[in-house]
N, C-alpha and C. Protein backbone atom coordinates (compact mmCIF):
# COMPACT_ATOMS: atom_id res chain seq x y z
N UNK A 1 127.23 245.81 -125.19
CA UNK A 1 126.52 244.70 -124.63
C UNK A 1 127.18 243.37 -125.00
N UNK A 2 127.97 243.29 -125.99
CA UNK A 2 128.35 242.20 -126.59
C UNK A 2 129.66 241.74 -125.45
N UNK A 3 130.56 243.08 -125.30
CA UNK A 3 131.56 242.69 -124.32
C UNK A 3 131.11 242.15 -123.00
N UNK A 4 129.76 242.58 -122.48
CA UNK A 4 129.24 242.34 -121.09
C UNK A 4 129.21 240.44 -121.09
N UNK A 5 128.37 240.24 -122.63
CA UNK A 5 128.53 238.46 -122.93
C UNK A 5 129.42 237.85 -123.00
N UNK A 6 130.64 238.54 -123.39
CA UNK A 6 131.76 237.68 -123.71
C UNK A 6 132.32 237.35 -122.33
N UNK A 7 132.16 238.41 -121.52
CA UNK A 7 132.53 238.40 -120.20
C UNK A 7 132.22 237.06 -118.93
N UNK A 8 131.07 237.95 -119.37
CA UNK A 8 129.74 236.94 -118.50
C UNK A 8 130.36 235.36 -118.58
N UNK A 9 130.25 235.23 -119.95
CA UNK A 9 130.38 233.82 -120.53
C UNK A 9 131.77 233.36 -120.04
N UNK A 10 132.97 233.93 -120.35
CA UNK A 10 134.39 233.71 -119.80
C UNK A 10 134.16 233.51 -117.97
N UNK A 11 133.52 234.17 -117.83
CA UNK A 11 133.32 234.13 -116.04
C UNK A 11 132.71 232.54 -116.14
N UNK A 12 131.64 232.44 -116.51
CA UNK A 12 130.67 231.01 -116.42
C UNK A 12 131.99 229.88 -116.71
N UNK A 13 132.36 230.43 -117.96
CA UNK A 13 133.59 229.02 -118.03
C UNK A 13 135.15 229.10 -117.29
N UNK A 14 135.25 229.98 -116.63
CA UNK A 14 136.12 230.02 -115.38
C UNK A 14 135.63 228.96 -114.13
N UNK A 15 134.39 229.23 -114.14
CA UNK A 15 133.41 228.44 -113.21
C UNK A 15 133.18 227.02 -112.36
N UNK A 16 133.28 227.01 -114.11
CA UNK A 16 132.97 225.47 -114.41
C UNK A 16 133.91 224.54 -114.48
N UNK A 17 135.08 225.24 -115.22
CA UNK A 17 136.75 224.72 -115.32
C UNK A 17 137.21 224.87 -113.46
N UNK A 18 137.04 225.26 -113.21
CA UNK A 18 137.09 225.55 -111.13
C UNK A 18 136.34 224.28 -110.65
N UNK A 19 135.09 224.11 -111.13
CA UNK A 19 134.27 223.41 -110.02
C UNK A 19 134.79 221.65 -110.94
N UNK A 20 134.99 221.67 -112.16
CA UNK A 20 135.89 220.07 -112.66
C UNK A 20 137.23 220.17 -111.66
N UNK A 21 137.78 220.91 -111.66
CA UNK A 21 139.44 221.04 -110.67
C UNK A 21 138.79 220.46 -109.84
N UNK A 22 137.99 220.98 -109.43
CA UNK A 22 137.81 220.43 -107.57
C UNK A 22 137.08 219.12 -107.40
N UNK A 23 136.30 218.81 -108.38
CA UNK A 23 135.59 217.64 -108.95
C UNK A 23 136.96 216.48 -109.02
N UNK A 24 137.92 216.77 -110.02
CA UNK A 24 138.84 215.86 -110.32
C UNK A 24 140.13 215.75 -109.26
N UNK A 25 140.35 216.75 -108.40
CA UNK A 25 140.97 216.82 -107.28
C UNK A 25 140.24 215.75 -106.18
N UNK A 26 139.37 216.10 -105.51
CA UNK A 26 138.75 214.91 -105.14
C UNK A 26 138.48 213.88 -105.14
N UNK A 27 138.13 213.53 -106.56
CA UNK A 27 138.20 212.09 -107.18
C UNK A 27 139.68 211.52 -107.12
N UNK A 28 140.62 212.23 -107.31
CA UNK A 28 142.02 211.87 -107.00
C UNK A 28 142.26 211.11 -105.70
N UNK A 29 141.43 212.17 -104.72
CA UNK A 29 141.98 211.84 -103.05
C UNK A 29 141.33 210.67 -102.92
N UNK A 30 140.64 210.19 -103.36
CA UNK A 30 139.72 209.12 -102.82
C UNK A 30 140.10 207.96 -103.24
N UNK A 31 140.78 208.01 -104.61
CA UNK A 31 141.69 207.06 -105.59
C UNK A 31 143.00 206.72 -104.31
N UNK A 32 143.06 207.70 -103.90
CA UNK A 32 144.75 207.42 -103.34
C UNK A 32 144.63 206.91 -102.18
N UNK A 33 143.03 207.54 -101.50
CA UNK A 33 142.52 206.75 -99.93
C UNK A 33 142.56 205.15 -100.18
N UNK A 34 141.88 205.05 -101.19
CA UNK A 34 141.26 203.97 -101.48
C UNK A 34 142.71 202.65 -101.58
N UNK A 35 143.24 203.22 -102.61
CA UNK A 35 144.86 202.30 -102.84
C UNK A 35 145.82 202.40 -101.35
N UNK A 36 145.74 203.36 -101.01
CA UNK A 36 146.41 203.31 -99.53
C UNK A 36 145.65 202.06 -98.74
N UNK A 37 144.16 202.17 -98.56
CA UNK A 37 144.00 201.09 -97.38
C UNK A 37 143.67 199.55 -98.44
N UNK A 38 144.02 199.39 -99.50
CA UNK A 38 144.20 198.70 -100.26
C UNK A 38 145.80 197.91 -100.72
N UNK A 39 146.15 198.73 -99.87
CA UNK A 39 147.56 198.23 -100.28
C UNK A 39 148.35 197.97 -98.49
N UNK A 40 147.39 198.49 -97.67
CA UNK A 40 147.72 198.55 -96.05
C UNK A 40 146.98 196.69 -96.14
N UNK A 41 145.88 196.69 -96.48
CA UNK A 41 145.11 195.40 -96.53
C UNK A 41 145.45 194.16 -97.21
N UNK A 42 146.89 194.49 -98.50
CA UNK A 42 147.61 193.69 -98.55
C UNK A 42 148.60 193.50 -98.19
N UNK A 43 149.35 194.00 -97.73
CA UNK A 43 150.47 194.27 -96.80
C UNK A 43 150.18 193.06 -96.06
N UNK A 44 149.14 193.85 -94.73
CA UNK A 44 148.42 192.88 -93.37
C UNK A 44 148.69 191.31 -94.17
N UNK A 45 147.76 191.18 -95.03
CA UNK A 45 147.56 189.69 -95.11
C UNK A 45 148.91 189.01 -95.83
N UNK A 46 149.93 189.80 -96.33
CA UNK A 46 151.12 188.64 -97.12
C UNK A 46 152.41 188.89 -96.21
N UNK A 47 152.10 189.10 -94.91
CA UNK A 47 153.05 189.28 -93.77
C UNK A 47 153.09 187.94 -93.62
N UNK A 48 154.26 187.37 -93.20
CA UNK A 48 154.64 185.58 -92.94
C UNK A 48 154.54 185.85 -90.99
N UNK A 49 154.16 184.90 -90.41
CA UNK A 49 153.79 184.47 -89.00
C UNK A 49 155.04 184.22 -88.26
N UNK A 50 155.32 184.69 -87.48
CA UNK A 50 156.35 184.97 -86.68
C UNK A 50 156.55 183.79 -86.31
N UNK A 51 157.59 182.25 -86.17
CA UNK A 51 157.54 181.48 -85.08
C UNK A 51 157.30 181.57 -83.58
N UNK A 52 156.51 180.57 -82.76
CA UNK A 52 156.29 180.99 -81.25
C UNK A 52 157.25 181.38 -80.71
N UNK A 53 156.63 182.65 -79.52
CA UNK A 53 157.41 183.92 -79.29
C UNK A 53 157.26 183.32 -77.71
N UNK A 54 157.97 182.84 -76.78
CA UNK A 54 158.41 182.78 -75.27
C UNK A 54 158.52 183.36 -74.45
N UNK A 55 158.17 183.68 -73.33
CA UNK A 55 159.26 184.37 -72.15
C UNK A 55 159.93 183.29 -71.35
N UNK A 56 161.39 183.80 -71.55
CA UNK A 56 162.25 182.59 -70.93
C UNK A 56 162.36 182.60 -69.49
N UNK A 57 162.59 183.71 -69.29
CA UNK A 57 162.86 184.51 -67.60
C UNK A 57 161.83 184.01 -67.06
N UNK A 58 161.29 183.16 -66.24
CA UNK A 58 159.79 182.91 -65.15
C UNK A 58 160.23 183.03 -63.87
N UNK A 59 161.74 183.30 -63.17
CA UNK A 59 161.13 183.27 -62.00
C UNK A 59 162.58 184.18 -61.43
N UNK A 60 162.93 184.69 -60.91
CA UNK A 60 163.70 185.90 -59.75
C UNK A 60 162.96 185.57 -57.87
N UNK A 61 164.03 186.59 -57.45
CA UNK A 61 164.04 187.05 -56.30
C UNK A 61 163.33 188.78 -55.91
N UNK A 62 162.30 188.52 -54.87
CA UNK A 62 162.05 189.98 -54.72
C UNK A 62 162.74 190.77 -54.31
N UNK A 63 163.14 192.09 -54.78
CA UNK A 63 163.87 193.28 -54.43
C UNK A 63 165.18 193.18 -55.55
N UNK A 64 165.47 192.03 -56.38
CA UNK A 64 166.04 191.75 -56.93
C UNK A 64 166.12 192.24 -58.74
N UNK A 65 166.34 193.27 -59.60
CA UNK A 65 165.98 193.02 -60.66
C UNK A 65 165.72 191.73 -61.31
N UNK A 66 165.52 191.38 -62.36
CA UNK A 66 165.25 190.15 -63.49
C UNK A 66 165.01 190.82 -64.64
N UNK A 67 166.63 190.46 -65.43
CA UNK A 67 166.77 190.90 -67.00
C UNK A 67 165.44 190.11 -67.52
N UNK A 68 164.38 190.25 -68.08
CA UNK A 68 163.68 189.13 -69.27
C UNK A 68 164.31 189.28 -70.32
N UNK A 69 164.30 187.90 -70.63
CA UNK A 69 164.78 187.03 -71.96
C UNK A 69 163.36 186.33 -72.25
N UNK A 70 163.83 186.39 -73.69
CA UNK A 70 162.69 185.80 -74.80
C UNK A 70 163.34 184.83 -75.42
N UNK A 71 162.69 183.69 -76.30
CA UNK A 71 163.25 182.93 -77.12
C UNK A 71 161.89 183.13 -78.35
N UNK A 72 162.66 182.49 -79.35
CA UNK A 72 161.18 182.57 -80.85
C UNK A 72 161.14 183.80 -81.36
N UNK A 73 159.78 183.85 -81.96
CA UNK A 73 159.60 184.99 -82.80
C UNK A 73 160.73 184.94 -84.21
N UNK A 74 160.26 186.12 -84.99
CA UNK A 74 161.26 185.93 -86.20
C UNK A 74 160.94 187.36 -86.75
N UNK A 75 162.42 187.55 -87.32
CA UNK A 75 162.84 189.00 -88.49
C UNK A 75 163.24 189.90 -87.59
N UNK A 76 163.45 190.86 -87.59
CA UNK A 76 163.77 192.23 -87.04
C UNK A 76 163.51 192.90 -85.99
N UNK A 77 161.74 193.05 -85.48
CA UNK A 77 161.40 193.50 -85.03
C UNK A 77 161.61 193.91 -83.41
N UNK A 78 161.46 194.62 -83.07
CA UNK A 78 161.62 195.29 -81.61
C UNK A 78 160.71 194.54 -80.63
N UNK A 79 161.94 193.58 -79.33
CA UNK A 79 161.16 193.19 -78.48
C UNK A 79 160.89 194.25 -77.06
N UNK A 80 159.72 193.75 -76.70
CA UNK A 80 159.00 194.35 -75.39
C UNK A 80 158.58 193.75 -74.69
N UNK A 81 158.62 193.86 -73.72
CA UNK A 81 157.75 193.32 -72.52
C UNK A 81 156.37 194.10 -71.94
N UNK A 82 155.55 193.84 -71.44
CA UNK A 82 154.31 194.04 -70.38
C UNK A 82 154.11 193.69 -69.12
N UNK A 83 153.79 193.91 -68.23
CA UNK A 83 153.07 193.56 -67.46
C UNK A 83 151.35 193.51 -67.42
N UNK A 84 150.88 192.09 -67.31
CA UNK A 84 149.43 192.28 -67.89
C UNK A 84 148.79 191.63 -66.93
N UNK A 85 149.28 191.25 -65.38
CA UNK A 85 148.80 191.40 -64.33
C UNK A 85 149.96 191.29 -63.00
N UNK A 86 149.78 192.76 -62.53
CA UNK A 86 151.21 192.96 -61.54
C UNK A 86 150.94 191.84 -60.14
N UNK A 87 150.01 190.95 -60.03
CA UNK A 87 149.67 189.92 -58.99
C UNK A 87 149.99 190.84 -57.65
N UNK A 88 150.27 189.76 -56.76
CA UNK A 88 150.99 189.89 -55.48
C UNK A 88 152.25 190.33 -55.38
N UNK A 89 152.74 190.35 -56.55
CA UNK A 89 154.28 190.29 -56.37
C UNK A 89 154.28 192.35 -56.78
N UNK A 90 153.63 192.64 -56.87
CA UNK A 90 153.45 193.68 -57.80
C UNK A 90 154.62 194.16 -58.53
N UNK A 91 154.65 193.74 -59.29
CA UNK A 91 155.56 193.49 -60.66
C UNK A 91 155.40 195.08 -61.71
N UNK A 92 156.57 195.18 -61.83
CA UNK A 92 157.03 196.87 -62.76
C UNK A 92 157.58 196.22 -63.71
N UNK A 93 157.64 197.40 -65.09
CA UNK A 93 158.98 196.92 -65.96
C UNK A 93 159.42 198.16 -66.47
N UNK A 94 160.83 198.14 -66.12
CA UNK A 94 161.39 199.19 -67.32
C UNK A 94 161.96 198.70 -68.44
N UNK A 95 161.76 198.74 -69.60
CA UNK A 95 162.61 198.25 -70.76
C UNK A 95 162.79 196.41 -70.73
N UNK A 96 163.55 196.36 -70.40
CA UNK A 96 163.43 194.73 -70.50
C UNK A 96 163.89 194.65 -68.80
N UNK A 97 163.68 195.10 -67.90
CA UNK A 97 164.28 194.81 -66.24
C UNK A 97 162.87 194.62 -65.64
N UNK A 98 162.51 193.31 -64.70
CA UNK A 98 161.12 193.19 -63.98
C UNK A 98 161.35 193.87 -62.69
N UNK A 99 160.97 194.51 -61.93
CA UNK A 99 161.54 195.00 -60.75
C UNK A 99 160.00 194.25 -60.05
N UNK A 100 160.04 193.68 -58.89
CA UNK A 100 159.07 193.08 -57.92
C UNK A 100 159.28 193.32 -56.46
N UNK A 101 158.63 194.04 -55.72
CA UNK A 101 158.89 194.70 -54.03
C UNK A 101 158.50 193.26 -53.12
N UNK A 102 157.24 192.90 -53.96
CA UNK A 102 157.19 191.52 -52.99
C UNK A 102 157.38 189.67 -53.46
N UNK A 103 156.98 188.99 -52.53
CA UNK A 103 157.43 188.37 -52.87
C UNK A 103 156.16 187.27 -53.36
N UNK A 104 155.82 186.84 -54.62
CA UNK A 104 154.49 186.46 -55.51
C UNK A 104 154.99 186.07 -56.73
N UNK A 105 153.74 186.41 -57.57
CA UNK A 105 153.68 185.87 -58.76
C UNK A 105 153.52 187.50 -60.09
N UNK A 106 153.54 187.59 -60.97
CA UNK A 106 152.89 188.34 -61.55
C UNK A 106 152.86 187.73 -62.94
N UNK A 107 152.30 188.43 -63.90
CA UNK A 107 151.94 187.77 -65.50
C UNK A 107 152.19 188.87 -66.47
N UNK A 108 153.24 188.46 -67.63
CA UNK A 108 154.18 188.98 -68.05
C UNK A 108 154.10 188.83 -69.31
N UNK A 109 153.91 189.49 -70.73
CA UNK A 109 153.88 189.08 -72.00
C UNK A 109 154.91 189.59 -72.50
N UNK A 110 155.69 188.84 -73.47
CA UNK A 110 156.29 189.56 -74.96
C UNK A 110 156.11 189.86 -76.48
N UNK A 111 156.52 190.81 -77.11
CA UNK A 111 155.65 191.44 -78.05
C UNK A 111 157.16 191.50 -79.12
N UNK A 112 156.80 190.53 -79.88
CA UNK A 112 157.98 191.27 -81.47
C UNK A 112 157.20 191.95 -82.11
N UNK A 113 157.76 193.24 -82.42
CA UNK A 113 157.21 193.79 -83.45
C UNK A 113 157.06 193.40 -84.99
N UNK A 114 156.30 193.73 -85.78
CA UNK A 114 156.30 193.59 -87.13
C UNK A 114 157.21 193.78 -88.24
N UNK A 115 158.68 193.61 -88.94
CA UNK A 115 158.92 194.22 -89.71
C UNK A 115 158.66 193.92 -91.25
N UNK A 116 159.21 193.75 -92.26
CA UNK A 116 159.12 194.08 -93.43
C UNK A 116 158.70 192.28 -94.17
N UNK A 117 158.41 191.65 -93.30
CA UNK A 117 158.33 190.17 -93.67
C UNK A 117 157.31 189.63 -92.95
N UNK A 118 158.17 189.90 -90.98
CA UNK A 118 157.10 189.05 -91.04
C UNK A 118 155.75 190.18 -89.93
N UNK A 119 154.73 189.61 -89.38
CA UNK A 119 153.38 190.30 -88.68
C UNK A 119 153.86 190.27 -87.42
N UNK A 120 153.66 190.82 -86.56
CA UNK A 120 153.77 191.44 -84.57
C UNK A 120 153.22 190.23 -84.38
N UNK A 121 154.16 189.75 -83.60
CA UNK A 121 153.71 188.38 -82.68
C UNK A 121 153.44 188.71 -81.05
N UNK A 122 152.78 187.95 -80.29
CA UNK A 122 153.01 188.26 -78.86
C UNK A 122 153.15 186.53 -78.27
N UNK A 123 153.03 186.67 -77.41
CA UNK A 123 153.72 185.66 -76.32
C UNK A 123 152.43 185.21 -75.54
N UNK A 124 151.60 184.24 -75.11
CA UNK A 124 151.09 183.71 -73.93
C UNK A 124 151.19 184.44 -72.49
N UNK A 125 150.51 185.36 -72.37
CA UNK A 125 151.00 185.75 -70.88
C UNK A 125 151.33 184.14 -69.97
N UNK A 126 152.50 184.82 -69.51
CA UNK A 126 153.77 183.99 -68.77
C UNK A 126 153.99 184.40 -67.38
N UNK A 127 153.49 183.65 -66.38
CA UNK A 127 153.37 183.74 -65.02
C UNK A 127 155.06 183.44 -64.79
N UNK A 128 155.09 184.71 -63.74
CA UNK A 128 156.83 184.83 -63.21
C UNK A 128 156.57 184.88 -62.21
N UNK A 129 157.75 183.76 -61.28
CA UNK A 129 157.35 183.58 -59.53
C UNK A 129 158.79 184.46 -58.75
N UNK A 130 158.02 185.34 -57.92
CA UNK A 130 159.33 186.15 -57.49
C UNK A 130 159.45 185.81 -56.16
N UNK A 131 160.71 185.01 -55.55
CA UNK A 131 161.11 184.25 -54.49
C UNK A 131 160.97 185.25 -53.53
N UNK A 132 160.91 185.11 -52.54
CA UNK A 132 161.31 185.98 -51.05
C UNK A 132 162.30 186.02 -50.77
N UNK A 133 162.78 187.02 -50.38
CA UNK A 133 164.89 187.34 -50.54
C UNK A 133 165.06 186.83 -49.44
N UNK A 134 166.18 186.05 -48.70
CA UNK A 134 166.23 186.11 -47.87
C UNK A 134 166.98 186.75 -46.92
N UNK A 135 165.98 186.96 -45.11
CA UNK A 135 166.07 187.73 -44.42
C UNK A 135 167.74 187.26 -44.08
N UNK A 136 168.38 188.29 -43.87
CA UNK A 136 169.91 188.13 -43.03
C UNK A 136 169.66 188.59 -41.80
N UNK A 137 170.10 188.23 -40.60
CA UNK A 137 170.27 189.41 -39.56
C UNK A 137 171.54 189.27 -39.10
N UNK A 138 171.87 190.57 -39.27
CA UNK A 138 174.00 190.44 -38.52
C UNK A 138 173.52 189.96 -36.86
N UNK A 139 174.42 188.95 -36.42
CA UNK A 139 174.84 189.11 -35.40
C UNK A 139 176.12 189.18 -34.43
N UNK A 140 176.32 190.67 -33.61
CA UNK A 140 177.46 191.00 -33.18
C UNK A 140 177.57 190.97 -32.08
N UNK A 141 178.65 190.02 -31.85
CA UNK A 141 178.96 189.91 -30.42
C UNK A 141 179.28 191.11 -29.83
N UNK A 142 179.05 191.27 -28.17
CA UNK A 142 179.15 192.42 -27.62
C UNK A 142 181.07 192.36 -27.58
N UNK A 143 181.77 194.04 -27.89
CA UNK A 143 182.28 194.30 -27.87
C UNK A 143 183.33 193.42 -26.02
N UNK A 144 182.83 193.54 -25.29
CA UNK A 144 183.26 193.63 -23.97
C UNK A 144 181.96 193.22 -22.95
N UNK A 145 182.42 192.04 -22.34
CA UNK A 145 181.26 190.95 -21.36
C UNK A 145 181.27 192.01 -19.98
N UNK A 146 180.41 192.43 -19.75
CA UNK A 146 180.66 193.05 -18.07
C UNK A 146 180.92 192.37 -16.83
N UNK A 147 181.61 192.99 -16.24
CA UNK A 147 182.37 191.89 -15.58
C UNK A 147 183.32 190.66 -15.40
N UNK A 148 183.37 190.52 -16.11
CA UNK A 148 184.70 190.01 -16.97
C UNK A 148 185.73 190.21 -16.74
């Protein structure tokens, strides 16, 4: 009977030493949650402010690409463009190229990203006016006047 106690008892303090692990495991994760968005929350706020960020490009021809160019912003970060209203002109972008079918307006932002200094800046949406190409029509004289 004595071995059944010693047992018993070794089991109970297996138990208990198990349920502190998981007790102090936990308390760990929450330590590390906690310093993570504690240290994300200082990060955010000792980021330095990007100088004003531009779109230089405002105005093209329809059917025409238009490289956008930016001026401003500051540090490293990766520029982008948007379209944040395709207007009349209905305005696309791939990468930094505006492509426009007609001939309007559309509204256009730029975005520096954040790096190691300074915070993600964006730009004023920036109205871009896309000209009407103009129409050519060949004209060819007839080969040979009849009668003639």
């Amino acid at each position: 009977m004595a071995q059944a106690v010693v047992v018993q008892a070794v089991v109970v303090q297996a138990v208990v030493a198990q349920a502190a692990v998981a007790q102090a495991a936990a308390q760990a994760a929450a330590q590390a949650a906690a310093a993570q968005r504690y240290w994300w929350q200082w990060r955010r706020t000792t980021l330095k402010t990007q100088a004003t960020l531009t779109l230089t490009s405002t105005s093209g021809t329809q059917n025409t690409p238009l490289t956008l160019t930016s001026s401003g912003g500051s540090g490293t970060g990766a520029v982008t463009y948007v379209v944040t209203d395709a207007g009349g002109a209905q305005c696309t972008i791939t990468g930094s190229i505006l492509n426009a079918p007609n001939a309007g307006t559309c509204t256009v932002t730029v975005t520096k990203a954040a790096d190691g200094t300074y915070a993600v800046a964006s730009s004023d949406p920036t109205t871009v006016t896309m000209a009407l190409a103009p129409i050519i029509i060949p004209v060819n004289p007839p080969q040979s006047v009849p009668g003639a």
